[in-house]
PDB file of N, CA and C in Angstrom:
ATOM      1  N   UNK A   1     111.185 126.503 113.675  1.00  0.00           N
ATOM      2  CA  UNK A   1     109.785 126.292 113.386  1.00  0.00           C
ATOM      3  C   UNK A   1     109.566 124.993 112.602  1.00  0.00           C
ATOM      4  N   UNK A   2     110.577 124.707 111.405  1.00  0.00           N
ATOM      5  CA  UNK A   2     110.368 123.371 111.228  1.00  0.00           C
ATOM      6  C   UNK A   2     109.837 122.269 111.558  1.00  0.00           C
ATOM      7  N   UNK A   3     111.331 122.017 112.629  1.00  0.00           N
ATOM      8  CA  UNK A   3     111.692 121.181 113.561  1.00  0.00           C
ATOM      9  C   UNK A   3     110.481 120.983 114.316  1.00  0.00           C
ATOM     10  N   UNK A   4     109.483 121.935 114.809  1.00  0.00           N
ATOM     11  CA  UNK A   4     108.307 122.244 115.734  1.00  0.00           C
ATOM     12  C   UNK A   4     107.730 121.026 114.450  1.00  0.00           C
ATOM     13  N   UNK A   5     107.455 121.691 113.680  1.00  0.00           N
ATOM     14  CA  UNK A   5     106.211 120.992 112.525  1.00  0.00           C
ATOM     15  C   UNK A   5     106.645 119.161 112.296  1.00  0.00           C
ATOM     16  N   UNK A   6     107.656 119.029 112.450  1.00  0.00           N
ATOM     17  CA  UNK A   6     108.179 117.547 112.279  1.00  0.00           C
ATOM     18  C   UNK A   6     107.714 117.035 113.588  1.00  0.00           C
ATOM     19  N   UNK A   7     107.957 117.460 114.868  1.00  0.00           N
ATOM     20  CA  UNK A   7     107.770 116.787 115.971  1.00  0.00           C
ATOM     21  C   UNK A   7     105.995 116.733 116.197  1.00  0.00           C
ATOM     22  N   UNK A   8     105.349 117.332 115.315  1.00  0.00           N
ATOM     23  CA  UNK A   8     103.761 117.511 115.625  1.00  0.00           C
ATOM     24  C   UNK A   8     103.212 116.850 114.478  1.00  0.00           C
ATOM     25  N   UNK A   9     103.937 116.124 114.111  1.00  0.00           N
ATOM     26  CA  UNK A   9     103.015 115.483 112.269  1.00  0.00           C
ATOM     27  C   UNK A   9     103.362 113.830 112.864  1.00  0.00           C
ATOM     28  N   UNK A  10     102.127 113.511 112.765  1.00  0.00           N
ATOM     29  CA  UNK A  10     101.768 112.237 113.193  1.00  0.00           C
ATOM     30  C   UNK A  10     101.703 111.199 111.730  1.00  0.00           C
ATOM     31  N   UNK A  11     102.452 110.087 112.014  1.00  0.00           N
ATOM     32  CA  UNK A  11     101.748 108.888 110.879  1.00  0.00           C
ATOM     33  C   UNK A  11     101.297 108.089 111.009  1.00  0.00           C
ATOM     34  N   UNK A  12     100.482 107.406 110.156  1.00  0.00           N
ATOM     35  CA  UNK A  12      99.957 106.050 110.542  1.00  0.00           C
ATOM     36  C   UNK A  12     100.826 104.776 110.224  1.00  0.00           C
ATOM     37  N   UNK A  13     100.347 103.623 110.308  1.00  0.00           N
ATOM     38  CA  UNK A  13     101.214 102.722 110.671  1.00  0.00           C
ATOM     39  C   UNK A  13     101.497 102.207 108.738  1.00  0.00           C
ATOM     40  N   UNK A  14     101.044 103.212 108.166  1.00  0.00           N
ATOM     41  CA  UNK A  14     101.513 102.767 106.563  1.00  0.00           C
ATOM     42  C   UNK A  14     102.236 103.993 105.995  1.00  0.00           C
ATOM     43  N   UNK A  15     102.793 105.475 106.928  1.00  0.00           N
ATOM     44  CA  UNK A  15     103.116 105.721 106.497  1.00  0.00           C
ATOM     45  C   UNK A  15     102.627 107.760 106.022  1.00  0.00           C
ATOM     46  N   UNK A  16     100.921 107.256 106.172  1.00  0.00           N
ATOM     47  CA  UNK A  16     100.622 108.213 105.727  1.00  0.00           C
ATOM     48  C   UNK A  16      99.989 109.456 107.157  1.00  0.00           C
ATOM     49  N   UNK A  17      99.852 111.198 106.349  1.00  0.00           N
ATOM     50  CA  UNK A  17      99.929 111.754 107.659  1.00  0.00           C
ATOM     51  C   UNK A  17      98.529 112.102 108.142  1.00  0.00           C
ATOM     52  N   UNK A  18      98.423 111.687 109.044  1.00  0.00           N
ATOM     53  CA  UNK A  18      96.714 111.854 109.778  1.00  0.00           C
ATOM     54  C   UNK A  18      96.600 112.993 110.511  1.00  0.00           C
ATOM     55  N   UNK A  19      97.744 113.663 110.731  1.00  0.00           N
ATOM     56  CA  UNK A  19      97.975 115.308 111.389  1.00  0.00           C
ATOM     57  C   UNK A  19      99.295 115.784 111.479  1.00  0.00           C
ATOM     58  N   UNK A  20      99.339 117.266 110.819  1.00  0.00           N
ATOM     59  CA  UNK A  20     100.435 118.129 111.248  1.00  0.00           C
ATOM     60  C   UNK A  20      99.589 119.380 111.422  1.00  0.00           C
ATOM     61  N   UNK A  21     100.714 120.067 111.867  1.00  0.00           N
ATOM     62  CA  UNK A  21     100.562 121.579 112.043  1.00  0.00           C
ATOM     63  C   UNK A  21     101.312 122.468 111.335  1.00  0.00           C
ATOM     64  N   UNK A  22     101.770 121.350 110.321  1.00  0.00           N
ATOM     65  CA  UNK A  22     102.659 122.113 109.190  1.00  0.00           C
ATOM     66  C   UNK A  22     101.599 123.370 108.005  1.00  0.00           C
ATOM     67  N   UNK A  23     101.715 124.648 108.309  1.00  0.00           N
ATOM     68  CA  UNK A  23     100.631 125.301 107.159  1.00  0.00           C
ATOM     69  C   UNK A  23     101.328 125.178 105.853  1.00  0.00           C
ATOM     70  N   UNK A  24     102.536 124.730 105.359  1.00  0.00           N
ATOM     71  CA  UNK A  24     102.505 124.438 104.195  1.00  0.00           C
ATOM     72  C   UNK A  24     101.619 122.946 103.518  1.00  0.00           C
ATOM     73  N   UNK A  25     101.412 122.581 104.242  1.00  0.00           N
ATOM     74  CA  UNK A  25     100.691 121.265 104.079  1.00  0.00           C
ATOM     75  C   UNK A  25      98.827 121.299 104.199  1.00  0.00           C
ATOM     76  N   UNK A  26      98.095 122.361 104.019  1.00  0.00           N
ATOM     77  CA  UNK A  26      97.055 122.501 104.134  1.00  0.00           C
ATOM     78  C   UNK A  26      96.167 121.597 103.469  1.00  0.00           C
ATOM     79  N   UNK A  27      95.185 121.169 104.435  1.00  0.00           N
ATOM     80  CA  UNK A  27      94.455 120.142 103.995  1.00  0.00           C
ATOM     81  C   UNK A  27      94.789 118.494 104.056  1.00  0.00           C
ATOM     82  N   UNK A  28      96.019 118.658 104.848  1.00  0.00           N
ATOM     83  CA  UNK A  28      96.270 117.247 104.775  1.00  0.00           C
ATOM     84  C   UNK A  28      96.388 116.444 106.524  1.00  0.00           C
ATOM     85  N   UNK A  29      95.703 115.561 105.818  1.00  0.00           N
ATOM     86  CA  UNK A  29      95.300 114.719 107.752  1.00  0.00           C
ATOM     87  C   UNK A  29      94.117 115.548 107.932  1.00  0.00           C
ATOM     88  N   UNK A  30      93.875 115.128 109.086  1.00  0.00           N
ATOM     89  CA  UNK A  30      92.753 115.680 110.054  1.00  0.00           C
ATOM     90  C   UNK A  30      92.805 116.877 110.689  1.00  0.00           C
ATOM     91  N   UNK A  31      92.203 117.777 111.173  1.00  0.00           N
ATOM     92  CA  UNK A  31      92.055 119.536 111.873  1.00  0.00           C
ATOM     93  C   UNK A  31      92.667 118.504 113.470  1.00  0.00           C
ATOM     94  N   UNK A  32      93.123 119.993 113.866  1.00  0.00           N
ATOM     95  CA  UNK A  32      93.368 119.343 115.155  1.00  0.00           C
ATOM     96  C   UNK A  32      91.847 119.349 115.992  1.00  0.00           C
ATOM     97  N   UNK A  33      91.401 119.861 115.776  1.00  0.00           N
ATOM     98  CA  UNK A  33      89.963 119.217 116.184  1.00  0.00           C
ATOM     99  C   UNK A  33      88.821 119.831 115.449  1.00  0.00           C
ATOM    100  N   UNK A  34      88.000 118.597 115.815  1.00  0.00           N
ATOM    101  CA  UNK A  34      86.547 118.673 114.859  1.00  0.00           C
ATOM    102  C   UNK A  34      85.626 119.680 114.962  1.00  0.00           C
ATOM    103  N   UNK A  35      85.248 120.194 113.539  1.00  0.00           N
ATOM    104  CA  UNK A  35      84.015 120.952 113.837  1.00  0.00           C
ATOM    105  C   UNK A  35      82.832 121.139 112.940  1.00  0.00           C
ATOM    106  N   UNK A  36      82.076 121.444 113.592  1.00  0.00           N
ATOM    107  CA  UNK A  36      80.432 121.137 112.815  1.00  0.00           C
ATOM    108  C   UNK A  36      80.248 120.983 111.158  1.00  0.00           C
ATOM    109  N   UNK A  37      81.655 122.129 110.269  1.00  0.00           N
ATOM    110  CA  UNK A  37      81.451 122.135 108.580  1.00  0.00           C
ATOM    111  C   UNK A  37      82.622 121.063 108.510  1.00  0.00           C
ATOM    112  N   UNK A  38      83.116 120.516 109.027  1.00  0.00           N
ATOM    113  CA  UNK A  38      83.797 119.480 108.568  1.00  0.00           C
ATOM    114  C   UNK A  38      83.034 117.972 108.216  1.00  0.00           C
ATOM    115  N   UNK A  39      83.593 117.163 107.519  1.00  0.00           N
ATOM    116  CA  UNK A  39      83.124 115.955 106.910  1.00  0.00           C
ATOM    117  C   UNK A  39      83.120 114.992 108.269  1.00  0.00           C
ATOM    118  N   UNK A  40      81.961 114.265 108.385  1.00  0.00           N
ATOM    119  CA  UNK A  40      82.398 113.219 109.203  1.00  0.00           C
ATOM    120  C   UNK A  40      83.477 112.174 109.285  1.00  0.00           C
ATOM    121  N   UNK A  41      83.668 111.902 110.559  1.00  0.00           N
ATOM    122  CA  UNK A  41      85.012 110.531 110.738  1.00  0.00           C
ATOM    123  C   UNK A  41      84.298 109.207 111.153  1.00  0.00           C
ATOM    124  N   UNK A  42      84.960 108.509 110.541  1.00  0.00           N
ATOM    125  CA  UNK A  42      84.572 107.074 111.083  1.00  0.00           C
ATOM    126  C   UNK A  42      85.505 106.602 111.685  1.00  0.00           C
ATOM    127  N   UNK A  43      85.808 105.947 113.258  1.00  0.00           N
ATOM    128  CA  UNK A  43      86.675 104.887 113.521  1.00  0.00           C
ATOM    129  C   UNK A  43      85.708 103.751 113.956  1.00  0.00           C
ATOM    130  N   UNK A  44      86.356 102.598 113.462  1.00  0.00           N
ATOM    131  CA  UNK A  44      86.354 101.227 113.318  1.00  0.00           C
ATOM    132  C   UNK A  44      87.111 100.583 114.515  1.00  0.00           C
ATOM    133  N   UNK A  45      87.355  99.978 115.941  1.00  0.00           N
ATOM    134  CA  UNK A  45      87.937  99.720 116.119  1.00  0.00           C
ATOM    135  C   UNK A  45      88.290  97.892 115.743  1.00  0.00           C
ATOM    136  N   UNK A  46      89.562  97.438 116.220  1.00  0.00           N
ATOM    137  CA  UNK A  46      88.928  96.020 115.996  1.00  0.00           C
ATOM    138  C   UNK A  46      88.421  94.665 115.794  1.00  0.00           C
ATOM    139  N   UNK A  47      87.506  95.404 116.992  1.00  0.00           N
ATOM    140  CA  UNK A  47      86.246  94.507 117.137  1.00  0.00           C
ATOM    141  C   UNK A  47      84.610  94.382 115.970  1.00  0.00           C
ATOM    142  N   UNK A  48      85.243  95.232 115.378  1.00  0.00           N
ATOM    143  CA  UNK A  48      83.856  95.914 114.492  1.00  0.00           C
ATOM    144  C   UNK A  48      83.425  96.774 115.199  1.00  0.00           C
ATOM    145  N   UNK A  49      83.640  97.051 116.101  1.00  0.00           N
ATOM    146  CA  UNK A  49      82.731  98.288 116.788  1.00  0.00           C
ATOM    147  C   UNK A  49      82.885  99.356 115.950  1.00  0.00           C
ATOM    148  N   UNK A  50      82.016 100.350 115.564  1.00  0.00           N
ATOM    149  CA  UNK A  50      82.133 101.708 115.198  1.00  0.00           C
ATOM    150  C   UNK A  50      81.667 102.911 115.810  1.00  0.00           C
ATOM    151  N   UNK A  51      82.266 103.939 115.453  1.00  0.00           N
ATOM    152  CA  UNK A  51      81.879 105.716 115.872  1.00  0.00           C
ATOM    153  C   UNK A  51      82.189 106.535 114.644  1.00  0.00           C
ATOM    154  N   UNK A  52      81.235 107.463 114.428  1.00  0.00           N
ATOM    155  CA  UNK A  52      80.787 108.464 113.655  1.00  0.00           C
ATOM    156  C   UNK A  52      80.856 109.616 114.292  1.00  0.00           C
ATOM    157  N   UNK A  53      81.452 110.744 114.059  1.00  0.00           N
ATOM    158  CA  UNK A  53      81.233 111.786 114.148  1.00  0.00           C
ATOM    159  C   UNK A  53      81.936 113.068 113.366  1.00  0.00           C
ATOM    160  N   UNK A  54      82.143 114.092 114.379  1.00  0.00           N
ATOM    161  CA  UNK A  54      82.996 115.212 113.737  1.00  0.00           C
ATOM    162  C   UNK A  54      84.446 115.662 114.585  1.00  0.00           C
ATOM    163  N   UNK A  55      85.175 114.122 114.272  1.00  0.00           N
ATOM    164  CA  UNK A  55      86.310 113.844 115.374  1.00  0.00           C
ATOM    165  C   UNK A  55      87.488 114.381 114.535  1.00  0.00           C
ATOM    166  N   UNK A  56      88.293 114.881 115.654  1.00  0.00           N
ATOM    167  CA  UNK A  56      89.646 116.092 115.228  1.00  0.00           C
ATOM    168  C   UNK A  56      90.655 115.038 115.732  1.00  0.00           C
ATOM    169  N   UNK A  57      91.702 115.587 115.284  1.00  0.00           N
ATOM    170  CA  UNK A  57      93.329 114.497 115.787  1.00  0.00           C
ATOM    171  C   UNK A  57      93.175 114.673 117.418  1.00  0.00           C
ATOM    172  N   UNK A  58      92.609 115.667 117.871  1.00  0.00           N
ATOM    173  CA  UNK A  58      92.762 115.505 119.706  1.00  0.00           C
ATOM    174  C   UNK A  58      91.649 114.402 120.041  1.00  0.00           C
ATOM    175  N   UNK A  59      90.804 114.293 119.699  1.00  0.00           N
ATOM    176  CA  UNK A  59      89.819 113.276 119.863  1.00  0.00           C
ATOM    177  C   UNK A  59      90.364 111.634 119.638  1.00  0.00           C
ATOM    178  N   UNK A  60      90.691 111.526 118.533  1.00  0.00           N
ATOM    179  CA  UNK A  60      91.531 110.687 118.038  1.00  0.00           C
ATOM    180  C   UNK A  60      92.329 110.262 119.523  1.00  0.00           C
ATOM    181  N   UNK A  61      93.469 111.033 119.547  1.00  0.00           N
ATOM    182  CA  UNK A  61      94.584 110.966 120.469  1.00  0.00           C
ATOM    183  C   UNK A  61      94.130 110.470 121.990  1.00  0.00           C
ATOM    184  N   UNK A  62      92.593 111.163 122.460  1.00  0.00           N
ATOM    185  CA  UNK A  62      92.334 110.319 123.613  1.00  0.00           C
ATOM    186  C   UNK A  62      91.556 109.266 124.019  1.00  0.00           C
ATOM    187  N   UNK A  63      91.477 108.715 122.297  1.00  0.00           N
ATOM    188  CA  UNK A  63      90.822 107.437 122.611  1.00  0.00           C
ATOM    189  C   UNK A  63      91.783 106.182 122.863  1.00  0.00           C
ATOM    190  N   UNK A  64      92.994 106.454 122.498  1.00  0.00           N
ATOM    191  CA  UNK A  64      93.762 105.312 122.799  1.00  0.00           C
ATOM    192  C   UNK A  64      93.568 104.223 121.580  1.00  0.00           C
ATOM    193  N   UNK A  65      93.473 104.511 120.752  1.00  0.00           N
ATOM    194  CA  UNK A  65      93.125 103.838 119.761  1.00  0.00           C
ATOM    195  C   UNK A  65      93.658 102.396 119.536  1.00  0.00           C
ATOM    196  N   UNK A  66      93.338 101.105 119.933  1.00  0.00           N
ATOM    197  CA  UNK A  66      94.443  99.757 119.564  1.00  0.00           C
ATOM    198  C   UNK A  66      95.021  99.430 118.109  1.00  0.00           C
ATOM    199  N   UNK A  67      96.278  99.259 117.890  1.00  0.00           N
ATOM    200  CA  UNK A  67      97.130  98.846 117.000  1.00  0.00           C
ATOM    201  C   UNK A  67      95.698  98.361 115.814  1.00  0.00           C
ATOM    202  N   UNK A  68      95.454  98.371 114.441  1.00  0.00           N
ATOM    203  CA  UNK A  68      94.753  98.212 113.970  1.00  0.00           C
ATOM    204  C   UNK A  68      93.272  99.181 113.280  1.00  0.00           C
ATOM    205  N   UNK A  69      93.058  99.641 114.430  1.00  0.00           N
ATOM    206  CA  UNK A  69      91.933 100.626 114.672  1.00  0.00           C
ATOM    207  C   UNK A  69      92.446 101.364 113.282  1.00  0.00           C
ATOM    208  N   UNK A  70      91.154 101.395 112.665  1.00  0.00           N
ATOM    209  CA  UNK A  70      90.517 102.411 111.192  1.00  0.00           C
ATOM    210  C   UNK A  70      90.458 103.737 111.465  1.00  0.00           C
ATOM    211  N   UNK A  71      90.758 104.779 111.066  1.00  0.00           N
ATOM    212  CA  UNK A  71      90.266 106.293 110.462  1.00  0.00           C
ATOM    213  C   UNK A  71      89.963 106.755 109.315  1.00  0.00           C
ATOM    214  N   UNK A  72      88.521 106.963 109.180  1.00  0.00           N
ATOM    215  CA  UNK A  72      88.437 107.049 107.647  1.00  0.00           C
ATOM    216  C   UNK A  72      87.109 108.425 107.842  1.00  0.00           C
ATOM    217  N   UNK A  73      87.704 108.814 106.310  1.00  0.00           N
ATOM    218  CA  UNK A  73      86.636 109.700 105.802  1.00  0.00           C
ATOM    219  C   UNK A  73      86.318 109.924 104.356  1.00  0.00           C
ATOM    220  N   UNK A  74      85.248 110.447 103.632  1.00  0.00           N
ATOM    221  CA  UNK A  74      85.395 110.858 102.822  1.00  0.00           C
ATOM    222  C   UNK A  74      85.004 112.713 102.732  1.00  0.00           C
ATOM    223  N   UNK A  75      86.029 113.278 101.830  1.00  0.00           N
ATOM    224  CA  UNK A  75      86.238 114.809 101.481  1.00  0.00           C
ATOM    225  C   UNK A  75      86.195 115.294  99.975  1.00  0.00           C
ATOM    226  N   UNK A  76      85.828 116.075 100.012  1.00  0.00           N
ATOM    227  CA  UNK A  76      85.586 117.068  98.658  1.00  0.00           C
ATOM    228  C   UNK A  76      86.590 117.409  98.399  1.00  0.00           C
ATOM    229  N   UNK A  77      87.780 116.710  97.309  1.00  0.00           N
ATOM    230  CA  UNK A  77      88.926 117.460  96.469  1.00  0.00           C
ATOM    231  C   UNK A  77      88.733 118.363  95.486  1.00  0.00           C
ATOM    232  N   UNK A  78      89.328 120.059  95.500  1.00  0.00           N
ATOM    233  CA  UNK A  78      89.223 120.816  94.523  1.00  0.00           C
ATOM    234  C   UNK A  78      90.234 120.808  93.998  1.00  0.00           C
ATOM    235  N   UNK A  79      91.160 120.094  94.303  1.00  0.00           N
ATOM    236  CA  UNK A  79      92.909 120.394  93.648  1.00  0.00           C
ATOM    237  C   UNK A  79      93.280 120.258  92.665  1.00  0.00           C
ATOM    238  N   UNK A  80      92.448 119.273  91.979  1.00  0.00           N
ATOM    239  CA  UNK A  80      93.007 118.915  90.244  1.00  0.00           C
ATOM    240  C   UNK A  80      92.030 119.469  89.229  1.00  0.00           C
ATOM    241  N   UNK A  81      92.686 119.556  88.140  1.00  0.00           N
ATOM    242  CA  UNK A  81      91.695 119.967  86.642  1.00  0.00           C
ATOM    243  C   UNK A  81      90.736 119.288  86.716  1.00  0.00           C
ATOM    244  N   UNK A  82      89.264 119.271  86.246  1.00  0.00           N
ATOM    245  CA  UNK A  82      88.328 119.269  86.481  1.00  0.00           C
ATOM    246  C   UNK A  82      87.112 118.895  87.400  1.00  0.00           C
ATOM    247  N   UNK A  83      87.232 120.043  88.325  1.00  0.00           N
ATOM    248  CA  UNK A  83      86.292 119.998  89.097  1.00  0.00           C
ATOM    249  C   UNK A  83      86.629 119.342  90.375  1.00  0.00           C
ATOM    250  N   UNK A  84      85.823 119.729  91.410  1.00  0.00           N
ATOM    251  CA  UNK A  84      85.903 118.742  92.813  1.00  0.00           C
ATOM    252  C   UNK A  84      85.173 117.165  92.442  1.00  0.00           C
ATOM    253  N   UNK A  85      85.984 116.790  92.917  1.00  0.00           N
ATOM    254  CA  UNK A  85      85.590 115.135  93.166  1.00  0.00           C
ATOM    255  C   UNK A  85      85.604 114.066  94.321  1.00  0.00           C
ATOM    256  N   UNK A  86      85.037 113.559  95.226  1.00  0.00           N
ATOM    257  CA  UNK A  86      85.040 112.885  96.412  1.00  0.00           C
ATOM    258  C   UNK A  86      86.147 112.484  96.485  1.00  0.00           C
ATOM    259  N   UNK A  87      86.814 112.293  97.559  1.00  0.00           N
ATOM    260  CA  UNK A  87      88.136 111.534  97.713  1.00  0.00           C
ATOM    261  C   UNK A  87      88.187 110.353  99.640  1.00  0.00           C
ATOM    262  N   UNK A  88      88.157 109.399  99.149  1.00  0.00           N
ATOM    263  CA  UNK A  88      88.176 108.673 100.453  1.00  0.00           C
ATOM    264  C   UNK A  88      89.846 108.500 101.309  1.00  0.00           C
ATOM    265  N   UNK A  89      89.517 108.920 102.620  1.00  0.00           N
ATOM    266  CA  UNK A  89      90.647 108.767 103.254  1.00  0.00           C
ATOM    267  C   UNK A  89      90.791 107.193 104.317  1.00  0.00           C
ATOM    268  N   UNK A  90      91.821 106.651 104.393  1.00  0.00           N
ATOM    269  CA  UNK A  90      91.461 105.649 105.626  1.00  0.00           C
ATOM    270  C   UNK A  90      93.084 105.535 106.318  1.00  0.00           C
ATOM    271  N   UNK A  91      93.233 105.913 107.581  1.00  0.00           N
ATOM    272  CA  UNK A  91      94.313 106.027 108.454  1.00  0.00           C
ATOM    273  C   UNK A  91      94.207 104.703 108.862  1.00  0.00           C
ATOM    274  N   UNK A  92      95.502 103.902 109.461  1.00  0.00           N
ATOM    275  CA  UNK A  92      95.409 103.160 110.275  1.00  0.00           C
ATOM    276  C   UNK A  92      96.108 103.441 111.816  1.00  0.00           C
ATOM    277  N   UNK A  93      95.985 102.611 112.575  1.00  0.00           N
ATOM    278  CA  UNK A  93      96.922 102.940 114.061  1.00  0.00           C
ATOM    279  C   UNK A  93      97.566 102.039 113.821  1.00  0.00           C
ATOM    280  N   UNK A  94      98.591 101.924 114.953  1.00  0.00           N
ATOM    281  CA  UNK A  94      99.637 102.907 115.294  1.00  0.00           C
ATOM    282  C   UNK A  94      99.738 103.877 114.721  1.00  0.00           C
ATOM    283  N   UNK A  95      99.618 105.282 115.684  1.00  0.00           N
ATOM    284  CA  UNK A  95     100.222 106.617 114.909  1.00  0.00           C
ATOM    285  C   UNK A  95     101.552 106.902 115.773  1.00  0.00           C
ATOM    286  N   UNK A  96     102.281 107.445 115.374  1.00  0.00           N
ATOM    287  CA  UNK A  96     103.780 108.309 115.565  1.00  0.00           C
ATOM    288  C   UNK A  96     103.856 109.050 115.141  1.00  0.00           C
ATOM    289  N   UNK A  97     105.150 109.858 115.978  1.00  0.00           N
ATOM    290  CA  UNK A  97     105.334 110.448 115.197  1.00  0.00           C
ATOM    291  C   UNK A  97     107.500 110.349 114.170  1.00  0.00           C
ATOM    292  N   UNK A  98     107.846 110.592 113.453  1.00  0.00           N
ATOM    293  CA  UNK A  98     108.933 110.488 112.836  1.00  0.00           C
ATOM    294  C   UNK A  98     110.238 110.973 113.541  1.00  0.00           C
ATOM    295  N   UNK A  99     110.966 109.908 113.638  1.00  0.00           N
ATOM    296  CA  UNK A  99     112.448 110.821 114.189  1.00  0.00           C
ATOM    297  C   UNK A  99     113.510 110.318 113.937  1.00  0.00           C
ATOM    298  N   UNK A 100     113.618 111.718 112.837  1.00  0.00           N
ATOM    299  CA  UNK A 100     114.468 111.685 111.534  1.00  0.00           C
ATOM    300  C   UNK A 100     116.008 111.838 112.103  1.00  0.00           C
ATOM    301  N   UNK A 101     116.353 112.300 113.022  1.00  0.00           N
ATOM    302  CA  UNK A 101     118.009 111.787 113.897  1.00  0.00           C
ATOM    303  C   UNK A 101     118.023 110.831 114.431  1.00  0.00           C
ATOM    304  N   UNK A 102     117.222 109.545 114.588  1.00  0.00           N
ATOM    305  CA  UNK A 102     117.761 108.994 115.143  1.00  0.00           C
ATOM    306  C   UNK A 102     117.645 107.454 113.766  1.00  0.00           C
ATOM    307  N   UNK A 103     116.770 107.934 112.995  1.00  0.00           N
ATOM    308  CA  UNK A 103     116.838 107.297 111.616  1.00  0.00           C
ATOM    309  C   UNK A 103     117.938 107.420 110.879  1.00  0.00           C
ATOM    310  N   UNK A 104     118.539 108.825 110.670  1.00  0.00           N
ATOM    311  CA  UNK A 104     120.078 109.087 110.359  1.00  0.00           C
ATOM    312  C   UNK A 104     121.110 108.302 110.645  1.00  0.00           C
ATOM    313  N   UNK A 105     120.793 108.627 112.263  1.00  0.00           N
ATOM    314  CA  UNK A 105     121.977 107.730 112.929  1.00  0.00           C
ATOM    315  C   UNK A 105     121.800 105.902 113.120  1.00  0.00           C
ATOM    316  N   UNK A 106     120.926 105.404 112.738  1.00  0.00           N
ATOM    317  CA  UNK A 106     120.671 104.312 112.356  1.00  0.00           C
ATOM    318  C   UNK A 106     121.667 104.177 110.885  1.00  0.00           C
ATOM    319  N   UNK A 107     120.973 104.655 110.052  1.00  0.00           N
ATOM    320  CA  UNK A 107     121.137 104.413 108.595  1.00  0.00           C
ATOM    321  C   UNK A 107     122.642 104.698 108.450  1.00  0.00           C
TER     322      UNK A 107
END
């Protein structure tokens, strides 16, 4: 089941995770897809062009997003001592995903 959760956790091109299906990791990245009580997404591609909506990692995934292209949002953090506080997210593309045997066998 791990192994499942490693091959389904996507990063962006700095690193950080814009989707898993890991449930120990709740709340982190994007739903696999969007829905109406969720926070809006912005992608940027770019050209400056933009889109707004209530876009999930499958949405994401079939836009083809070019090397560069923005994902951003902002979300309501309850996690720390006092109180919820806004928290801004911004993904970049390239996303991947990690593969940690063949990084091994590199290293």
């Amino acid at each position: 089941m791990q192994q499942d959760n490693k091959k389904d956790t996507w990063y962006d091109i700095r690193g950080r995770i814009i989707f898993t299906k890991s449930k120990g990791l709740p709340g982190v990245g994007l739903a696999r897809t969007g829905q109406r009580l969720h926070p809006d997404v912005c992608i940027t591609w770019p050209d400056g062009r933009t889109e707004v909506g209530k876009f999930g990692w499958k949405d994401i995934q079939e836009r083809n997003l070019p090397d560069g292209a923005k994902i951003e949002r902002t979300v309501l953090d309850d996690t720390l001592p006092g109180g919820p506080h806004k928290k801004f997210q911004r993904w970049v593309a390239l996303f991947a995903t990690a593969d940690r045997e063949t990084d091994y066998a590199i290293a």
